[in-house]
C-alpha atoms as a PDB file:
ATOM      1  CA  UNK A   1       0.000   0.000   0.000  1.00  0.00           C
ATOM      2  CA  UNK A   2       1.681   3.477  -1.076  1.00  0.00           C
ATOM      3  CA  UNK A   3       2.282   5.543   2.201  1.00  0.00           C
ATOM      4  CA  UNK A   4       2.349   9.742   2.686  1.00  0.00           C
ATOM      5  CA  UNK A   5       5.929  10.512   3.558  1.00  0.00           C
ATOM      6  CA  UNK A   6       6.374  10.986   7.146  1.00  0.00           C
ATOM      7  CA  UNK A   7       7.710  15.046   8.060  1.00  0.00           C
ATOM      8  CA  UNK A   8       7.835  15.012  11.736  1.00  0.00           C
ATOM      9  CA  UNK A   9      11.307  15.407  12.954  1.00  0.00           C
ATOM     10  CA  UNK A  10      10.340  14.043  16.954  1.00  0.00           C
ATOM     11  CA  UNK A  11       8.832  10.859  14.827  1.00  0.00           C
ATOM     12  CA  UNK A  12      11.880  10.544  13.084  1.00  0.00           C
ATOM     13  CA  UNK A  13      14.348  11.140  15.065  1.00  0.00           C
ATOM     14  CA  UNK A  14      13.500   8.390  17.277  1.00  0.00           C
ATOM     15  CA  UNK A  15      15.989   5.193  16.582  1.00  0.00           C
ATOM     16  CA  UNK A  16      13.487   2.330  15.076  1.00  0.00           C
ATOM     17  CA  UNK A  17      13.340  -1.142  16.296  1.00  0.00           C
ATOM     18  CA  UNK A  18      14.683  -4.275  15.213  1.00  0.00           C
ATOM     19  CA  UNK A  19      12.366  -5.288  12.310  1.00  0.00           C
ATOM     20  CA  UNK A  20      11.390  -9.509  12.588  1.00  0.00           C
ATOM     21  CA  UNK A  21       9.435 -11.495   9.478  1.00  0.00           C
ATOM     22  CA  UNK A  22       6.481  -9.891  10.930  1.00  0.00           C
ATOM     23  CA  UNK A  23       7.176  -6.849   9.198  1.00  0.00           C
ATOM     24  CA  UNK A  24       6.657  -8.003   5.727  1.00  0.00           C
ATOM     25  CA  UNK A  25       3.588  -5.609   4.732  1.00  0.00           C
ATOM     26  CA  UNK A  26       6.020  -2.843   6.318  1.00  0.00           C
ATOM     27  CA  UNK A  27       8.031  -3.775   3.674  1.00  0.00           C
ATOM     28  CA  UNK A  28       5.812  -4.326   0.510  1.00  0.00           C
ATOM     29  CA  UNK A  29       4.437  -0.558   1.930  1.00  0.00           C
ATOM     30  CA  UNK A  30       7.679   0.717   1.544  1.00  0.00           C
ATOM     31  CA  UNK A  31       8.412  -0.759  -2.088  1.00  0.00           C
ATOM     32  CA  UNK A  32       5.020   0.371  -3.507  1.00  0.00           C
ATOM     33  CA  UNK A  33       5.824   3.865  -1.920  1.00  0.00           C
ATOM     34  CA  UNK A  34       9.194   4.029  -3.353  1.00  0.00           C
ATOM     35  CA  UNK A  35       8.189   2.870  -6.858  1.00  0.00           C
ATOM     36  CA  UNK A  36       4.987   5.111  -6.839  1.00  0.00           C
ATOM     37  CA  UNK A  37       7.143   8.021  -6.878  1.00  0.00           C
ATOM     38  CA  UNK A  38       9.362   9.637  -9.356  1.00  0.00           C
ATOM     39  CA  UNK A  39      11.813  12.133  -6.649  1.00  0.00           C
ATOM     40  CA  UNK A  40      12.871   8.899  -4.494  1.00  0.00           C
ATOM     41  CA  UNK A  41      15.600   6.285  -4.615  1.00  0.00           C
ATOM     42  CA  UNK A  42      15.410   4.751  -1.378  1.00  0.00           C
ATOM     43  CA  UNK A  43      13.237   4.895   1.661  1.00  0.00           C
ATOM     44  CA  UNK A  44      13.339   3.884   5.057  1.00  0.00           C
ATOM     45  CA  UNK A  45      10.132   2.648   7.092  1.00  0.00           C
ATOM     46  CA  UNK A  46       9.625   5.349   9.601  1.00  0.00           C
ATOM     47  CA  UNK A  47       9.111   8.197   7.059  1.00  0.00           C
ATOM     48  CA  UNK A  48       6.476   5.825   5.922  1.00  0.00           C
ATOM     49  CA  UNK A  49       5.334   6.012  10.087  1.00  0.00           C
ATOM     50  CA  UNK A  50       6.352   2.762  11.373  1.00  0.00           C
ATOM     51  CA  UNK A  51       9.812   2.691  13.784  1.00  0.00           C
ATOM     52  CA  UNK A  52      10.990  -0.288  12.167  1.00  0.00           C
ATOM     53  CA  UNK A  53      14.555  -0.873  11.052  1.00  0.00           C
ATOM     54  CA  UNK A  54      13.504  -1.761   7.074  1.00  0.00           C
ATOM     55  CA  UNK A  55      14.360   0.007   4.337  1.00  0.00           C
ATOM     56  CA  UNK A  56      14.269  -0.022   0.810  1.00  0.00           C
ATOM     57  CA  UNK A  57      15.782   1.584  -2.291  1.00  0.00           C
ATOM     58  CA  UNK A  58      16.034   1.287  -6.020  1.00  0.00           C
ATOM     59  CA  UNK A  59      19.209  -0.440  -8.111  1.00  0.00           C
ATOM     60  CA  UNK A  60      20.784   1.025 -11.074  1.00  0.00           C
ATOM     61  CA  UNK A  61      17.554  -0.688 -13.313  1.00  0.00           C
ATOM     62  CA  UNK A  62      15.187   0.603 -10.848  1.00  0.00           C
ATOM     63  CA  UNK A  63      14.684  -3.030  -9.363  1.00  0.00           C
ATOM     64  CA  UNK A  64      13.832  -2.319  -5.354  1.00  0.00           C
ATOM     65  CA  UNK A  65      15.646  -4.026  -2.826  1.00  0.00           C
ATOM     66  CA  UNK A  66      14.707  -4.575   1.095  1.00  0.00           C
ATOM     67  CA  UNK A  67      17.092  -5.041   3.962  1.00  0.00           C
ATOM     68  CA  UNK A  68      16.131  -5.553   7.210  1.00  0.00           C
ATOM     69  CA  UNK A  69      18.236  -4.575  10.087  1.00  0.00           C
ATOM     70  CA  UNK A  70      21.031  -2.963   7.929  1.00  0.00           C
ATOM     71  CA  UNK A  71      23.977  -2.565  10.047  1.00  0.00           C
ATOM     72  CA  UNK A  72      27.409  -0.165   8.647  1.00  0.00           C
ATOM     73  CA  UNK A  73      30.388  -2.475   9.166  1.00  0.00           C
ATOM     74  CA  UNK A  74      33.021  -0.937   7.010  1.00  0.00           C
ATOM     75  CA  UNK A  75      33.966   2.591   5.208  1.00  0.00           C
ATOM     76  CA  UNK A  76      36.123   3.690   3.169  1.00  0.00           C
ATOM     77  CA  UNK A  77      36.847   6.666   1.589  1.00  0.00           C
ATOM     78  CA  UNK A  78      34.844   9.770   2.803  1.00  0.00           C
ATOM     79  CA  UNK A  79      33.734  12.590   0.356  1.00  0.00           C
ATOM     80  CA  UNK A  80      31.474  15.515   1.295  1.00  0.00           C
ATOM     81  CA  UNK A  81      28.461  15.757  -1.034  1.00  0.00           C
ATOM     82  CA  UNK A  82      24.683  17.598  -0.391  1.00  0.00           C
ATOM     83  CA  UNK A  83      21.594  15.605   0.205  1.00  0.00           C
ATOM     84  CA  UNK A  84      18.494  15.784  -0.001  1.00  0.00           C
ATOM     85  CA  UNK A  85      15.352  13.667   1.673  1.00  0.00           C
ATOM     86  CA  UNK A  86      12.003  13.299   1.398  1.00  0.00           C
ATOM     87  CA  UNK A  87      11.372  13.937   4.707  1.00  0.00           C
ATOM     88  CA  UNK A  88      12.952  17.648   4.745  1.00  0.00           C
ATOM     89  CA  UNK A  89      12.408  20.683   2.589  1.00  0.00           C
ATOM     90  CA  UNK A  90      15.956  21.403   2.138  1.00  0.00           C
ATOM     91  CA  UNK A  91      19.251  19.898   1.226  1.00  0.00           C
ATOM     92  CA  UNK A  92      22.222  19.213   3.897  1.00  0.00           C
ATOM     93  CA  UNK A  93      25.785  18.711   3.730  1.00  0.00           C
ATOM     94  CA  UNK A  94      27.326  15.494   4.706  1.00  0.00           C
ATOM     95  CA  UNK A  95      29.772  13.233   5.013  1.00  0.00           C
ATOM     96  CA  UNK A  96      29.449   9.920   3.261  1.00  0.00           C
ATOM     97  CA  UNK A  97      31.641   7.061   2.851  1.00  0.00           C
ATOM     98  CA  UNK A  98      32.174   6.139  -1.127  1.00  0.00           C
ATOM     99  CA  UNK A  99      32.316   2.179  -0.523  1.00  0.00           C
ATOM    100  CA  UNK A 100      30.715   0.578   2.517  1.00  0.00           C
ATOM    101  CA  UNK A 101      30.184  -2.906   3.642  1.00  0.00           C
ATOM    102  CA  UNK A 102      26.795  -3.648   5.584  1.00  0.00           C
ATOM    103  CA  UNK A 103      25.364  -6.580   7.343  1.00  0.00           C
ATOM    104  CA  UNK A 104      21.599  -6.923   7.047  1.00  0.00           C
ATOM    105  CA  UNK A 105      19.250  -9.443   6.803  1.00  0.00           C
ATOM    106  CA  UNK A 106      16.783 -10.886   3.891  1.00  0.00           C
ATOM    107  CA  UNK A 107      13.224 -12.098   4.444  1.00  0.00           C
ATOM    108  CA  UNK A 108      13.594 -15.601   2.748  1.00  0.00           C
ATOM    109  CA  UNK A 109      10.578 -18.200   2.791  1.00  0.00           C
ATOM    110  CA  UNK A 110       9.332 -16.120   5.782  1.00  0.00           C
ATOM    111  CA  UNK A 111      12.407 -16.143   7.532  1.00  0.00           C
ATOM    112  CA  UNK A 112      15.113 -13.262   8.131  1.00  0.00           C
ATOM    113  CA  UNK A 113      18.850 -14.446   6.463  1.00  0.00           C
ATOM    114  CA  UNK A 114      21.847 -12.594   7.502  1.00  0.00           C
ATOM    115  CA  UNK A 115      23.302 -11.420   4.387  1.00  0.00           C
ATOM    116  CA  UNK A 116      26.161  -8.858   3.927  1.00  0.00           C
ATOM    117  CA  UNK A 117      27.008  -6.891   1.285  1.00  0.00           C
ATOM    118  CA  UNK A 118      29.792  -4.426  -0.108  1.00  0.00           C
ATOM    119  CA  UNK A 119      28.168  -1.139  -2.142  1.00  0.00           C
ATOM    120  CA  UNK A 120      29.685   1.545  -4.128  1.00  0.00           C
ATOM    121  CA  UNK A 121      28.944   5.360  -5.057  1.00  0.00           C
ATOM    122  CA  UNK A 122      25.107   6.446  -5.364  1.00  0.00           C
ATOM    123  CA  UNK A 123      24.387   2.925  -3.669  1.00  0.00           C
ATOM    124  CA  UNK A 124      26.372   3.038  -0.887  1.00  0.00           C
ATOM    125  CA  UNK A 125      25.336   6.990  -0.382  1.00  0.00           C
ATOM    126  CA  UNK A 126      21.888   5.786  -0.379  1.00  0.00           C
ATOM    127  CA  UNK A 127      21.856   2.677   1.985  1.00  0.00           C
ATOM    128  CA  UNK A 128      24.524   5.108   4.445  1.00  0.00           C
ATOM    129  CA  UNK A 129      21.142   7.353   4.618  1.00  0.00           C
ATOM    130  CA  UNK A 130      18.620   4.707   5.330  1.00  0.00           C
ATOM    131  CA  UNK A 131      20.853   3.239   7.876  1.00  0.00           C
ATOM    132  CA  UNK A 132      20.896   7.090   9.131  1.00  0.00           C
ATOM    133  CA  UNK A 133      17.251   7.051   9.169  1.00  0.00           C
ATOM    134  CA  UNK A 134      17.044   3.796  10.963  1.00  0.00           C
ATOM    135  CA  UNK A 135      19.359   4.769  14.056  1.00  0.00           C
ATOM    136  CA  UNK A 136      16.704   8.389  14.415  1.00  0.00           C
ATOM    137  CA  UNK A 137      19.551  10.057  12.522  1.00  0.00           C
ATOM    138  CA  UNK A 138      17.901  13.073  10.147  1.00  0.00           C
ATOM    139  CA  UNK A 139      20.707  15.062   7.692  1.00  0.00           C
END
């Protein structure tokens, strides 16, 4: 079900719970939110309202992804750069990494796999502000 797009800063700047199989429609809510909208490449489950560690975000062909849990293990090489998030009216500078690793896990025949994972440029950027979101972090 597509979702509005959560503004409150108290809401979202509290750090979201450990997500469980459970959460499942949290995450099918988040892809069809992502994918019904043209401005966003990724999108973490509480600015869709629900303090859940999930998020979601779009590949280089647009194909979404869902992690559950996503944890920042390794960076490398940081590079300032400006954001911007659908959650708040105006762009912020940060600091990003430009290759990360991240644990996370994968709903799999109804059960969450641990799964890790090394990204690069626009990817890593992305999943570095989910996992932001996630821990009540706003840029």
């Amino acid at each position: 079900m597509i979702k509005d797009i959560i503004k409150d800063e108290t809401l979202l700047s509290q750090p979201c719970k450990a997500a469980t199989a459970e959460d499942e429609q949290v995450a099918q809510d988040l892809v069809d939110t992502l994918q019904s909208r043209d401005d966003a490449a990724c999108l973490a489950a509480n600015q869709i309202g629900v303090a859940k560690a999930v998020v979601a975000y779009l590949d280089e062909d647009d194909k979404p992804h869902v992690m559950y849990n996503p944890v920042l293990k390794k960076a490398l090489r940081p590079t300032k750069t400006v954001e911007a998030c659908l959650s708040r009216d105006d762009e912020t500078k940060v600091t990003r990494f430009e290759w990360i690793t991240v644990t996370y896990e994968e709903l799999a025949d109804g059960a969450l796999v641990p799964r890790k994972k090394t990204f690069e440029g626009w990817t890593a950027e992305l999943v570095q502000h989910m996992i932001d979101h996630c821990k009540g972090k706003l840029v």
